[in-house]
N, C-alpha and C. Protein backbone atom coordinates (compact mmCIF):
# COMPACT_ATOMS: atom_id res chain seq x y z
N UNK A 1 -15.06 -0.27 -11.99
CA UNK A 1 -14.31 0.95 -12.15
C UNK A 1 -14.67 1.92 -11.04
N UNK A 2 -13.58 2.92 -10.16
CA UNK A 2 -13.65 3.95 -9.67
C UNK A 2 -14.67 4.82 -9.89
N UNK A 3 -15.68 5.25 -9.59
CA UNK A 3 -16.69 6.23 -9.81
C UNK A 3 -15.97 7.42 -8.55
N UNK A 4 -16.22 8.56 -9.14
CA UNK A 4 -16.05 10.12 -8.94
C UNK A 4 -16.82 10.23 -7.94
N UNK A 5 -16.31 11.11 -6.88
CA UNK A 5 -17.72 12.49 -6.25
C UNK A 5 -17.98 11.60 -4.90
N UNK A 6 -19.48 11.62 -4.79
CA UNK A 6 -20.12 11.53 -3.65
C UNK A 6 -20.22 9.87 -3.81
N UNK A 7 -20.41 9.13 -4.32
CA UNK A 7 -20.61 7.72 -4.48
C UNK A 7 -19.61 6.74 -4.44
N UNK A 8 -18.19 7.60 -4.45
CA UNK A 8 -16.88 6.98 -4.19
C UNK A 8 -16.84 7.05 -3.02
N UNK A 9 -16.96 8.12 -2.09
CA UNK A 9 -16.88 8.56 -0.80
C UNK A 9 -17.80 7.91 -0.15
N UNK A 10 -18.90 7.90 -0.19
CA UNK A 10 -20.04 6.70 0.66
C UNK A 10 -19.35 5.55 -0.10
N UNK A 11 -18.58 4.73 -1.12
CA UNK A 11 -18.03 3.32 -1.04
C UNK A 11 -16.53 3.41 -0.24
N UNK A 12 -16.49 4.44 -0.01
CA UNK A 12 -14.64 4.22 0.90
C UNK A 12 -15.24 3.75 2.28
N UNK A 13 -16.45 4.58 2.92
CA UNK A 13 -17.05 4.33 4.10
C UNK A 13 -17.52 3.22 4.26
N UNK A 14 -17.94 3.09 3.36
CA UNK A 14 -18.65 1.23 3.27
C UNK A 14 -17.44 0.29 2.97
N UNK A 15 -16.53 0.14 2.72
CA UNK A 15 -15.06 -0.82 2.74
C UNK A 15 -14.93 -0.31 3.90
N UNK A 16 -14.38 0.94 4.58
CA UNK A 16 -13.98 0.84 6.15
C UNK A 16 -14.63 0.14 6.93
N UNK A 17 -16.15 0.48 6.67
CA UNK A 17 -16.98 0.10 7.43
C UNK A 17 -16.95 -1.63 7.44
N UNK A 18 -16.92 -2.44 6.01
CA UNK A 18 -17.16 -3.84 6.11
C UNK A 18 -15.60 -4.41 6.55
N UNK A 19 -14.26 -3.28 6.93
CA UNK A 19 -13.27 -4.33 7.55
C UNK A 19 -13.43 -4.64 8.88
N UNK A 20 -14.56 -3.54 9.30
CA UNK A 20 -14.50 -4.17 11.07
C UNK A 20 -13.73 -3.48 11.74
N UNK A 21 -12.75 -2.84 11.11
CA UNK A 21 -11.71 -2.72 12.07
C UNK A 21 -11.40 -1.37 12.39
N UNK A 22 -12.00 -1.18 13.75
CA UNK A 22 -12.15 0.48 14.49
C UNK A 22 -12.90 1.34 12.79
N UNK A 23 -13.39 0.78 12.71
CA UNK A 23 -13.90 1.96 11.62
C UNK A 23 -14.23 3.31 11.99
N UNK A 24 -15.12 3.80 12.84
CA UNK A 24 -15.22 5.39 13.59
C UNK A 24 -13.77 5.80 13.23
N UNK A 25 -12.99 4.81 14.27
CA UNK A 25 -11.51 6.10 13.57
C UNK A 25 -10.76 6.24 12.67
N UNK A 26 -10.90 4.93 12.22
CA UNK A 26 -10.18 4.99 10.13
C UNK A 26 -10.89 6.34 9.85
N UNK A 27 -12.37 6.11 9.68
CA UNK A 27 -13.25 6.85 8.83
C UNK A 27 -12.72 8.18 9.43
N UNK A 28 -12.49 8.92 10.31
CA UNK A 28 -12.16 9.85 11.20
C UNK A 28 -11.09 10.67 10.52
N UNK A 29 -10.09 9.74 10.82
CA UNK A 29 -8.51 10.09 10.42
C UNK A 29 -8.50 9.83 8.67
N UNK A 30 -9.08 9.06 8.00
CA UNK A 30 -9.04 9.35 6.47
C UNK A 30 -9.84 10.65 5.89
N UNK A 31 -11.06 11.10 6.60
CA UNK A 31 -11.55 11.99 5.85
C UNK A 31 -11.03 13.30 6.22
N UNK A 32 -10.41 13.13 7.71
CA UNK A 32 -9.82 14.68 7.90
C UNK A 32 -8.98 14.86 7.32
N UNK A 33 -8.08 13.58 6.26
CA UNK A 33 -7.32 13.97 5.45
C UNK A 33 -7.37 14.26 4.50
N UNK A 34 -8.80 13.74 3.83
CA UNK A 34 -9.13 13.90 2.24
C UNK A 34 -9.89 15.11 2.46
N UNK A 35 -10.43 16.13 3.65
CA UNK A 35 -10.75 17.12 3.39
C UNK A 35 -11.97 17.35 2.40
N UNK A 36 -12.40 18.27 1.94
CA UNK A 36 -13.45 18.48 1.05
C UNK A 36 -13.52 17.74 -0.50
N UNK A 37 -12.32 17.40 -0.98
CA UNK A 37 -11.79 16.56 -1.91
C UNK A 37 -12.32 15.64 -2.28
N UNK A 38 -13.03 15.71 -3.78
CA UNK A 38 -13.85 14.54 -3.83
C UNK A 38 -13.01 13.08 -4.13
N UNK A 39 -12.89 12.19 -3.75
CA UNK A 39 -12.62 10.80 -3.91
C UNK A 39 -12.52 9.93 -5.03
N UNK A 40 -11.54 10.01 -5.85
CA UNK A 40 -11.01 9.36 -7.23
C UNK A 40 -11.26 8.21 -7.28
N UNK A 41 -10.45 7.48 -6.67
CA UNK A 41 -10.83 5.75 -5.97
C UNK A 41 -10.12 5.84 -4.57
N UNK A 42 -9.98 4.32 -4.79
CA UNK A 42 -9.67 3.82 -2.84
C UNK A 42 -9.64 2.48 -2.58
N UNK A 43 -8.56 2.04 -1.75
CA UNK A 43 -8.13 0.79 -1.66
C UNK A 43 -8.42 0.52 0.14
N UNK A 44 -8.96 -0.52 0.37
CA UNK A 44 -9.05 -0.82 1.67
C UNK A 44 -8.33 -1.85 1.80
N UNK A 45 -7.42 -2.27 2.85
CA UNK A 45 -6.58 -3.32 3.33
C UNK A 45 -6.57 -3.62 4.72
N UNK A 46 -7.24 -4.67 5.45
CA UNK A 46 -6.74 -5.04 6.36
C UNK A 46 -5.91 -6.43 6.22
N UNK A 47 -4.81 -6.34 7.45
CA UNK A 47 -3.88 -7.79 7.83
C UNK A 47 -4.02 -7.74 8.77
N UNK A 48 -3.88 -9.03 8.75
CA UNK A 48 -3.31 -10.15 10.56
C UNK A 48 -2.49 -10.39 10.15
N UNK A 49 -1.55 -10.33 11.66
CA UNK A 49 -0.55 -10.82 11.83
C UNK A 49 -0.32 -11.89 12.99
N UNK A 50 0.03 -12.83 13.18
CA UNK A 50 -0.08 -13.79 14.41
C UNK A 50 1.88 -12.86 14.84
N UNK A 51 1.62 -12.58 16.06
CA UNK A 51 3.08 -12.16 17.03
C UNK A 51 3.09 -12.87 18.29
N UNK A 52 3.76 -14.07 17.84
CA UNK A 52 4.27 -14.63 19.50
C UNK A 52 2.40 -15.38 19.75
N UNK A 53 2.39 -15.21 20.85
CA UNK A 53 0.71 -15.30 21.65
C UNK A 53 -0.01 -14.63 20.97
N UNK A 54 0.34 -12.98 20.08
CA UNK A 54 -0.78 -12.30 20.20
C UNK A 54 -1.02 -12.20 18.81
N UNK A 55 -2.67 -11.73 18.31
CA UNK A 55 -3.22 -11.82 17.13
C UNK A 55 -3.00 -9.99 16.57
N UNK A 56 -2.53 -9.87 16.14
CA UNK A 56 -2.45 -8.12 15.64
C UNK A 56 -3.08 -7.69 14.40
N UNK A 57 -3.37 -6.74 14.36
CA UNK A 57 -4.37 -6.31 13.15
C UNK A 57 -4.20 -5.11 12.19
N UNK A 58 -3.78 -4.49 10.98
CA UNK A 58 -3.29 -3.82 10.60
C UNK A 58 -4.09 -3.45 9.20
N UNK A 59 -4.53 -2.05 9.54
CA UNK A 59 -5.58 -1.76 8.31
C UNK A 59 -4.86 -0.48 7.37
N UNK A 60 -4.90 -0.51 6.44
CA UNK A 60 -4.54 0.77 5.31
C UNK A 60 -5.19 0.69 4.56
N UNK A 61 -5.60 2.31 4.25
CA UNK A 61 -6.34 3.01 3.45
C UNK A 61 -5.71 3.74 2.51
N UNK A 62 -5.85 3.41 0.99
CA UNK A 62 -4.68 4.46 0.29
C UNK A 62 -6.17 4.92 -0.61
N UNK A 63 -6.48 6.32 -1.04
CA UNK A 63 -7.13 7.26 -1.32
C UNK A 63 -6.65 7.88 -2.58
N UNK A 64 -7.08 8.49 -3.71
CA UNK A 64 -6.62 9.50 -4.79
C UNK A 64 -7.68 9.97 -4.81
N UNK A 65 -7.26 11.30 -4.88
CA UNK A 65 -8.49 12.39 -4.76
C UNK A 65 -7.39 13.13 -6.14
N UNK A 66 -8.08 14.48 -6.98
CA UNK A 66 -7.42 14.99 -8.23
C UNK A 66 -6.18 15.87 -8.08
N UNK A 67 -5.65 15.60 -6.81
CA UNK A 67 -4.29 16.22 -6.55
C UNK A 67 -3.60 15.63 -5.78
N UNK A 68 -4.09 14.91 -4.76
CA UNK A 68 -3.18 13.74 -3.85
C UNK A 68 -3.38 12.46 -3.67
N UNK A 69 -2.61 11.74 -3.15
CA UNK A 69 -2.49 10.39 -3.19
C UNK A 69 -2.63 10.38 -1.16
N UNK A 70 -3.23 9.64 -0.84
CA UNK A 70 -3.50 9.99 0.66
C UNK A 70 -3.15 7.91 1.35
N UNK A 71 -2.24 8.03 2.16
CA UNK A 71 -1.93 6.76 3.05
C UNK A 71 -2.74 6.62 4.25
N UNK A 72 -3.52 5.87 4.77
CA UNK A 72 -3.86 5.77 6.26
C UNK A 72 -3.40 4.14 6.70
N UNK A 73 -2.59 4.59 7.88
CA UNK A 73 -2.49 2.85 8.37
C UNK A 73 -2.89 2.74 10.29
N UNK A 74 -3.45 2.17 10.33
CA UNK A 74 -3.96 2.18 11.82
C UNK A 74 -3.34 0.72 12.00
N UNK A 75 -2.65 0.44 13.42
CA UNK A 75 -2.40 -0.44 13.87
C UNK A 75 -3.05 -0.55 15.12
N UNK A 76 -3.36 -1.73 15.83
CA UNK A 76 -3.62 -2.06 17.48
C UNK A 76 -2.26 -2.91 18.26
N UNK A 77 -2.34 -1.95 19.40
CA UNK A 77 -1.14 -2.10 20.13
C UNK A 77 -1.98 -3.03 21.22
N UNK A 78 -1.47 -3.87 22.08
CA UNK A 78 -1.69 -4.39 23.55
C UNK A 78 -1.49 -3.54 24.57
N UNK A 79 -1.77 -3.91 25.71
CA UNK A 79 -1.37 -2.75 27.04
C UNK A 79 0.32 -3.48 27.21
N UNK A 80 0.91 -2.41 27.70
CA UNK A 80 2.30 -2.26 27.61
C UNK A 80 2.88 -1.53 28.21
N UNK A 81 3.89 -0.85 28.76
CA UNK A 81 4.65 0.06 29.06
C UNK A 81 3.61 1.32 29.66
N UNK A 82 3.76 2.02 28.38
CA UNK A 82 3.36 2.99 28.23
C UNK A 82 1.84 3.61 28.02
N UNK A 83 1.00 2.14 27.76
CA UNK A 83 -0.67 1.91 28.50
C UNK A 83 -1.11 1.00 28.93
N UNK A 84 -1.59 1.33 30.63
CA UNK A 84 -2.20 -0.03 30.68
C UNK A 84 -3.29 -0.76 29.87
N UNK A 85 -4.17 0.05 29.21
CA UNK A 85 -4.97 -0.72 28.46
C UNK A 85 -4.59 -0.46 26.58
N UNK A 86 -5.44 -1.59 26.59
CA UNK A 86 -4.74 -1.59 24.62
C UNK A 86 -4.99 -0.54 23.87
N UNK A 87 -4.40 -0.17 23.20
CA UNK A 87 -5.03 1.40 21.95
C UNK A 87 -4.46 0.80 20.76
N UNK A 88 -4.56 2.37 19.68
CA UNK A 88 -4.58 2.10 18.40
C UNK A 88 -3.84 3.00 17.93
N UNK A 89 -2.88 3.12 16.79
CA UNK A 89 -2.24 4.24 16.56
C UNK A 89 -2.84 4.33 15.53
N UNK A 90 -3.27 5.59 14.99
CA UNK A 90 -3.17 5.99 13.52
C UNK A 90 -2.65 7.13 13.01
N UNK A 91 -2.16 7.22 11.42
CA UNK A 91 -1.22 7.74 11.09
C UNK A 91 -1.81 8.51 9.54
N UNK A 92 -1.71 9.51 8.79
CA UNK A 92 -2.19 9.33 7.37
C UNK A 92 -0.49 10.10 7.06
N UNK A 93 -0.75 9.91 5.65
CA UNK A 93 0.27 10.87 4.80
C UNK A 93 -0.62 11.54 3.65
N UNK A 94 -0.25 12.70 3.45
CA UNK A 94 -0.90 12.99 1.97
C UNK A 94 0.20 13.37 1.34
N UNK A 95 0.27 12.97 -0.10
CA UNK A 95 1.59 13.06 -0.77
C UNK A 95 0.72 13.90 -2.25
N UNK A 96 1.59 14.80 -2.89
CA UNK A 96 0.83 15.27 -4.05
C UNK A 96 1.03 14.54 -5.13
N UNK A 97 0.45 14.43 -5.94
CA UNK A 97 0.33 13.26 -7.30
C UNK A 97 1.47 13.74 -7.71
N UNK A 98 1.84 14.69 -8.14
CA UNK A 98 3.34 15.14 -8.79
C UNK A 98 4.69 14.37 -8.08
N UNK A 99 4.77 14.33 -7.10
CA UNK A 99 5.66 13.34 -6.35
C UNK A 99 6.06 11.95 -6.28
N UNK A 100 4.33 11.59 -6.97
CA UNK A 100 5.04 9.93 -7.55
C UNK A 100 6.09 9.19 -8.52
N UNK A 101 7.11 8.58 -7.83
CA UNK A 101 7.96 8.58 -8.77
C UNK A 101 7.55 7.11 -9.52
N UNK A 102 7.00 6.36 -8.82
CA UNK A 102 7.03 5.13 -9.59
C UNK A 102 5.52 4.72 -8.96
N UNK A 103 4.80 3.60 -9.66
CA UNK A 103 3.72 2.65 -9.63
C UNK A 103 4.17 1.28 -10.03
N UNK A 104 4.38 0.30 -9.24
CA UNK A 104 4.87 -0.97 -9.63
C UNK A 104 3.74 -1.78 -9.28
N UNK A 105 3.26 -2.15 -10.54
CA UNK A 105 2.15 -4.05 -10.12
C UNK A 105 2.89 -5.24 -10.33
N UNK A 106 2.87 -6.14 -9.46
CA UNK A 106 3.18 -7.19 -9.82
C UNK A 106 2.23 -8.12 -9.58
N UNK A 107 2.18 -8.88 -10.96
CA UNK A 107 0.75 -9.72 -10.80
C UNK A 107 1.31 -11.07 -10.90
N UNK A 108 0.59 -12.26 -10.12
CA UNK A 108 1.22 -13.54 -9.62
C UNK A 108 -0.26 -14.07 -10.49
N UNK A 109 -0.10 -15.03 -11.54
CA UNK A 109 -1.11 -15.47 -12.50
C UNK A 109 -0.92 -16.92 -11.96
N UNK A 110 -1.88 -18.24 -11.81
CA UNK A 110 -1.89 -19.46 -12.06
C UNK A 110 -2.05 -20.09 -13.46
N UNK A 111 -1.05 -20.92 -14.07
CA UNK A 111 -1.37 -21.54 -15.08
C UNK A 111 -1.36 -20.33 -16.00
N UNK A 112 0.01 -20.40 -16.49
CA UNK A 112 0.25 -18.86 -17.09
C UNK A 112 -0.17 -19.14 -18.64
N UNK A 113 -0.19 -20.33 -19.19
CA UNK A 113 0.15 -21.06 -20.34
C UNK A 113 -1.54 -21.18 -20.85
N UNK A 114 -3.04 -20.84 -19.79
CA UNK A 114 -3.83 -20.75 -19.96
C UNK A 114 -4.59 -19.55 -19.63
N UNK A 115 -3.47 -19.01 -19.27
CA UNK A 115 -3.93 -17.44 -19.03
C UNK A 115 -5.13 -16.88 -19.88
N UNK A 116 -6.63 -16.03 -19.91
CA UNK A 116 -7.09 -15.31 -20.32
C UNK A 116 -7.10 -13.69 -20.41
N UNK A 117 -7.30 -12.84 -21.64
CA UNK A 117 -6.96 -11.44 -20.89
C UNK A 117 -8.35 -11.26 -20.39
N UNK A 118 -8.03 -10.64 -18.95
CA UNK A 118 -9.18 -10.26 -18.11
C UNK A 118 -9.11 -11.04 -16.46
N UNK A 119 -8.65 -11.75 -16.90
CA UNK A 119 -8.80 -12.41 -15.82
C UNK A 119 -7.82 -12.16 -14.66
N UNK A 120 -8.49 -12.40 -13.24
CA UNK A 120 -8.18 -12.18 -12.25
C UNK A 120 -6.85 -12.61 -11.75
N UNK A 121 -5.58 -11.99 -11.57
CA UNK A 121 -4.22 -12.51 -10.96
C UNK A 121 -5.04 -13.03 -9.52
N UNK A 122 -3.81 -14.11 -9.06
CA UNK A 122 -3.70 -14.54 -7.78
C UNK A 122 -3.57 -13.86 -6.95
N UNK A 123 -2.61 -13.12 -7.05
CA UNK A 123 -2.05 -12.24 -6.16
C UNK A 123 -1.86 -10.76 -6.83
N UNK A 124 -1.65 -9.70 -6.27
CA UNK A 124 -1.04 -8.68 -6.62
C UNK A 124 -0.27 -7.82 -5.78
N UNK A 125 0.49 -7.48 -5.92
CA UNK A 125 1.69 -6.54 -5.23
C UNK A 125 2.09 -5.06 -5.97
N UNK A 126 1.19 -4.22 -5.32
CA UNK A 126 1.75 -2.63 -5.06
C UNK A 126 2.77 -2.26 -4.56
N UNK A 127 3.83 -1.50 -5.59
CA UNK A 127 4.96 -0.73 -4.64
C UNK A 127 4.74 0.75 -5.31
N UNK A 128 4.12 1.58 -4.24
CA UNK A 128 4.66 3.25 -4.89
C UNK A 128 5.56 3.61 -3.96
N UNK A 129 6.03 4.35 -4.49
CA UNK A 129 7.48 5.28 -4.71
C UNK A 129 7.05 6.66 -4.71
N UNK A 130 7.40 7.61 -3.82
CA UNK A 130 7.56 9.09 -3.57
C UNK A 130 8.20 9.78 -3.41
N UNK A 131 9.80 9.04 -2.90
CA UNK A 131 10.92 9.31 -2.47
C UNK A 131 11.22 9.96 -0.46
N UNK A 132 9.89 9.65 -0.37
CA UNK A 132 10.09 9.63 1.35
C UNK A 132 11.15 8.41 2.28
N UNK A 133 10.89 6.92 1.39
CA UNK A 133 11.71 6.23 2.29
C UNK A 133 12.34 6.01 1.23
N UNK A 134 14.04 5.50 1.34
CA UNK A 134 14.92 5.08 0.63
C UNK A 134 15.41 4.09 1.10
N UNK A 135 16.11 2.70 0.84
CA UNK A 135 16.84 1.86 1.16
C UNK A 135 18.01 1.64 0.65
N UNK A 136 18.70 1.50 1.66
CA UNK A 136 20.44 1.12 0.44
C UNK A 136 20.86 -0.55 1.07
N UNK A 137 20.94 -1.08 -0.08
CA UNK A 137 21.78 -2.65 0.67
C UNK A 137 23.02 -2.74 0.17
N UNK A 138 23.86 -2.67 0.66
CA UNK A 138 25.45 -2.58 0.62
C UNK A 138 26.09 -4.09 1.14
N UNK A 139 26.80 -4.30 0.02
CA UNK A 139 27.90 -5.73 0.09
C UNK A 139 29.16 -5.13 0.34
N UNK A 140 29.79 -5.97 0.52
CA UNK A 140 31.73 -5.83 0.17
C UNK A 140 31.46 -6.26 -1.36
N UNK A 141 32.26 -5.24 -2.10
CA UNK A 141 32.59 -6.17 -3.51
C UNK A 141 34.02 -7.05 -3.19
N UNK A 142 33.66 -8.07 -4.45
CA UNK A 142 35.13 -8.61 -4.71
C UNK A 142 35.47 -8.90 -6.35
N UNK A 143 36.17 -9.57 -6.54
CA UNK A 143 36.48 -9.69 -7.59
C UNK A 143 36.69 -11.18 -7.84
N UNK A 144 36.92 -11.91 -9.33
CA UNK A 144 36.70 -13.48 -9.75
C UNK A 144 37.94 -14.07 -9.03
N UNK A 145 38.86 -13.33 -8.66
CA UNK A 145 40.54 -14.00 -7.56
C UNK A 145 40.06 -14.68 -6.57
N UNK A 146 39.50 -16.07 -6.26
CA UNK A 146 38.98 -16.53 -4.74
C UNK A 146 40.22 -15.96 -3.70
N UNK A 147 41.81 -15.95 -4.18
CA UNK A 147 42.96 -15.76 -3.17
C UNK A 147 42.68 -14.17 -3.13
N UNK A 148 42.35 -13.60 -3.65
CA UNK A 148 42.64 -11.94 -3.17
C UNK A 148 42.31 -11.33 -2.17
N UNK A 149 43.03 -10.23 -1.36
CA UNK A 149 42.60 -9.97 0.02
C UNK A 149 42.53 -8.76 -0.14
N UNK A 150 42.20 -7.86 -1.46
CA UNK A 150 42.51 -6.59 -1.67
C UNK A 150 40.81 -5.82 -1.15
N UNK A 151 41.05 -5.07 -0.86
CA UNK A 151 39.54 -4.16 -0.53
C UNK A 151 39.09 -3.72 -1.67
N UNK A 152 38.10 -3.73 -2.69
CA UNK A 152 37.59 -3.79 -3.34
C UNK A 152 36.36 -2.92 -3.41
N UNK A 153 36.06 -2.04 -1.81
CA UNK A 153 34.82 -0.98 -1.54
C UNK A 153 33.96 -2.15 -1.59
N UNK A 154 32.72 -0.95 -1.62
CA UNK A 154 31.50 -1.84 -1.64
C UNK A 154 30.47 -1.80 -3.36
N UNK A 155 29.26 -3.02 -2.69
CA UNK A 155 28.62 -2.44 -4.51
C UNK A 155 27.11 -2.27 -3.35
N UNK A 156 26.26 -2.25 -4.30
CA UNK A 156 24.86 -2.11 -3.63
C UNK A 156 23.73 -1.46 -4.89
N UNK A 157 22.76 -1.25 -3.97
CA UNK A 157 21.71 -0.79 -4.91
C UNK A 157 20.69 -0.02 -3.55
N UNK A 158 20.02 0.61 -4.00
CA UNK A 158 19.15 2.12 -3.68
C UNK A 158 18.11 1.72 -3.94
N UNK A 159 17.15 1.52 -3.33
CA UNK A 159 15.23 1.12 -3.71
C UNK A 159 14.52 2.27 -2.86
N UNK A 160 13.46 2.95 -3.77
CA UNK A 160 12.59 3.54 -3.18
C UNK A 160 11.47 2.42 -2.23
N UNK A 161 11.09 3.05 -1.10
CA UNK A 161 10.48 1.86 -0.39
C UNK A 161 9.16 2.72 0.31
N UNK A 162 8.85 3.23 -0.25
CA UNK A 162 7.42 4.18 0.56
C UNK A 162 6.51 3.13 0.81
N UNK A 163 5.58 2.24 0.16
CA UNK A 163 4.84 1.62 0.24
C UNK A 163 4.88 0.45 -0.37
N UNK A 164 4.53 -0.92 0.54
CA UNK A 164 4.60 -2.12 -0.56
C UNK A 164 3.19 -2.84 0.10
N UNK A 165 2.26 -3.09 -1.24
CA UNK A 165 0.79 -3.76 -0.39
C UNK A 165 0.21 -5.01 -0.75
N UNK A 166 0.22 -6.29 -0.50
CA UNK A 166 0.23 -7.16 -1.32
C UNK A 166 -1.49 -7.70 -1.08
N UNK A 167 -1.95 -8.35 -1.81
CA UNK A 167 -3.04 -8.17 -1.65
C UNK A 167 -3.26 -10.02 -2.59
N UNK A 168 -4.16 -10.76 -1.88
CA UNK A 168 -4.49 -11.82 -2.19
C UNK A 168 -5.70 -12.66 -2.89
N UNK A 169 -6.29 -13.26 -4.00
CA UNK A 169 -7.52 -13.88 -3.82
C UNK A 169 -8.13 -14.39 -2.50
N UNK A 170 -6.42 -15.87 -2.58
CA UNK A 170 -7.09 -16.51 -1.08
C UNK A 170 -7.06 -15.91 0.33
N UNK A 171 -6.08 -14.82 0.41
CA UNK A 171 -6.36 -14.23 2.17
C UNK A 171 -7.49 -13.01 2.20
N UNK A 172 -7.74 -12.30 0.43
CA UNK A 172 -8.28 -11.11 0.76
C UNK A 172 -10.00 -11.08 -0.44
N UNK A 173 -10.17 -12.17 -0.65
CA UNK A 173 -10.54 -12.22 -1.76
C UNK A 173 -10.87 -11.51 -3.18
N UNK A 174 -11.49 -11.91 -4.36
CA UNK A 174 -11.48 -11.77 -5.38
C UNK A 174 -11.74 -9.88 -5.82
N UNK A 175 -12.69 -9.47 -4.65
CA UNK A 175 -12.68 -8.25 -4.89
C UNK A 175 -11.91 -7.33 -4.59
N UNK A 176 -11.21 -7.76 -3.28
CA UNK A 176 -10.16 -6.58 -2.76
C UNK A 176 -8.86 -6.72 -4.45
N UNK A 177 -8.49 -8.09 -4.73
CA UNK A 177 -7.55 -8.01 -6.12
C UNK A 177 -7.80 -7.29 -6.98
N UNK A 178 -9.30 -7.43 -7.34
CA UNK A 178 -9.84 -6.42 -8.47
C UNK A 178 -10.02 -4.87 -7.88
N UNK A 179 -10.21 -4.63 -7.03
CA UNK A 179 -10.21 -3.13 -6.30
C UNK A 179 -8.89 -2.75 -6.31
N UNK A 180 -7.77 -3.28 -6.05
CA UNK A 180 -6.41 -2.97 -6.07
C UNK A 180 -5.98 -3.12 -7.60
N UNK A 181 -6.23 -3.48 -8.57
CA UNK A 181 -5.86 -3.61 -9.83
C UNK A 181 -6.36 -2.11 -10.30
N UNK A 182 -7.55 -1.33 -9.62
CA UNK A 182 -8.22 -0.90 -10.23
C UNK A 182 -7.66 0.50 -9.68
N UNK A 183 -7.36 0.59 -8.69
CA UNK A 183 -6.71 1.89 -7.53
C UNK A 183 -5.43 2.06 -8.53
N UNK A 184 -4.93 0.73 -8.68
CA UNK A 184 -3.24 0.78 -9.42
C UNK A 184 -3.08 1.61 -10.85
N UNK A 185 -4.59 1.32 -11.35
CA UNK A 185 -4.92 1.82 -12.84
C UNK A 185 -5.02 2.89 -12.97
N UNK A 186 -5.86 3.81 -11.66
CA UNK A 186 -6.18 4.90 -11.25
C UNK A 186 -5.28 5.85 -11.18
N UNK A 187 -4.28 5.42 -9.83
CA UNK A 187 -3.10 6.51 -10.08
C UNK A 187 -1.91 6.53 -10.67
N UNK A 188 -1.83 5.59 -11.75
CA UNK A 188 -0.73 5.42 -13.31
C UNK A 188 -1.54 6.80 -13.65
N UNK A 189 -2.46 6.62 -14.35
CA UNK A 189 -3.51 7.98 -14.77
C UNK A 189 -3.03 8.93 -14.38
N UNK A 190 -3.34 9.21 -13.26
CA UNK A 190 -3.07 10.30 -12.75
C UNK A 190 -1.63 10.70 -12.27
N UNK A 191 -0.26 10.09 -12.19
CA UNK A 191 0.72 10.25 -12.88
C UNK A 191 1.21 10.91 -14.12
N UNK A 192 0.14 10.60 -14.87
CA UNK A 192 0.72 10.82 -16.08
C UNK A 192 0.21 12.05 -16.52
N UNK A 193 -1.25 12.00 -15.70
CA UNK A 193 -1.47 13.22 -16.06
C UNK A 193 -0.96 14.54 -15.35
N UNK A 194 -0.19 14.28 -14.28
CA UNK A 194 0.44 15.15 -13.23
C UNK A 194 1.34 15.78 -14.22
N UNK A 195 2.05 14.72 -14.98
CA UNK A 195 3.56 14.82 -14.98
C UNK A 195 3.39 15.47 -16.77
N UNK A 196 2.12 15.51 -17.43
CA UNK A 196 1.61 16.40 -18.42
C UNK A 196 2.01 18.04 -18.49
């Protein structure tokens, strides 16, 4: 479980710290965002990505402190264009807990038919929702006439798309699943208690 205060905050540093990845400036760019704010829980994520030749690396930090929900994603770029040598972008958002519109888990179980409660999903998949990004996917409608040539408009559907984080036993292991089960648990909570 999430522990409060000063002991959450030295374990966010210690996950930055054990992904390896540019930690000085994760740690940098997450705390100038969480500010004096003590630290609710916290999810650490790094990915690879294989692109073409090159190996790419992609870390996010999602944070709840007792009023915001805080994003950090640092990527590494190659030299390119616009540098000759390689850098890193990083980015945070802080969003206020009142703004969450949705918390979606989706948990991927093996051998559902022997399922235990407690036990560890395979996989898990985070989607929150804030209403910053929206998606629309738009068809042509038609109708059951295969001969009809009438315009019919379109149909579609609208998805909030702020964040989607999937998180693995086998690519991320057993603890990052249970740390993300546990972040997910965290800010339902605090949803609810926003929205109190």
């Amino acid at each position: 479980m999430a522990k409060t205060g000063t002991t959450t905050t030295q374990g966010l540093r210690s996950a930055i710290e054990r992904s390896g990845y540019y930690p000085t400036l994760v740690i940098e760019a997450v705390e100038s965002a969480v500010g004096a704010e003590p630290v609710s829980a916290y999810l650490v994520h790094q990915e690879t990505t294989f692109d073409a030749n090159e190996v790419r690396r992609h870390v996010t930090v999602l944070v709840l402190t007792e009023g915001r929900f805080i994003v950090s994603h640092t990527d590494e770029q190659g030299a390119d264009d616009s540098s000759p040598v390689p850098y890193a972008t990083t980015s945070t958002e802080s969003v206020r807990i009142d703004r969450i519109s949705s918390v979606v888990v989706s948990r991927v179980v093996a051998n559902p038919e022997t399922y235990t409660r407690g036990r560890l999903p395979r996989e898990v998949v985070l989607t929150i929702g804030w209403g910053a990004v929206s998606r629309i996917d738009l068809e042509p409608a038609a109708c059951g006439d295969p001969n009809c040539e009438a315009d019919h408009g379109y149909t579609g559907s609208a998805t909030a798309d702020d964040l989607s984080l999937r998180v693995s036993e086998a690519g991320d292991g057993p603890e990052t699943v249970a740390q993300a089960l546990t972040f997910a648990h965290a800010l339902s909570e605090a949803t609810v208690a926003a929205g109190a």
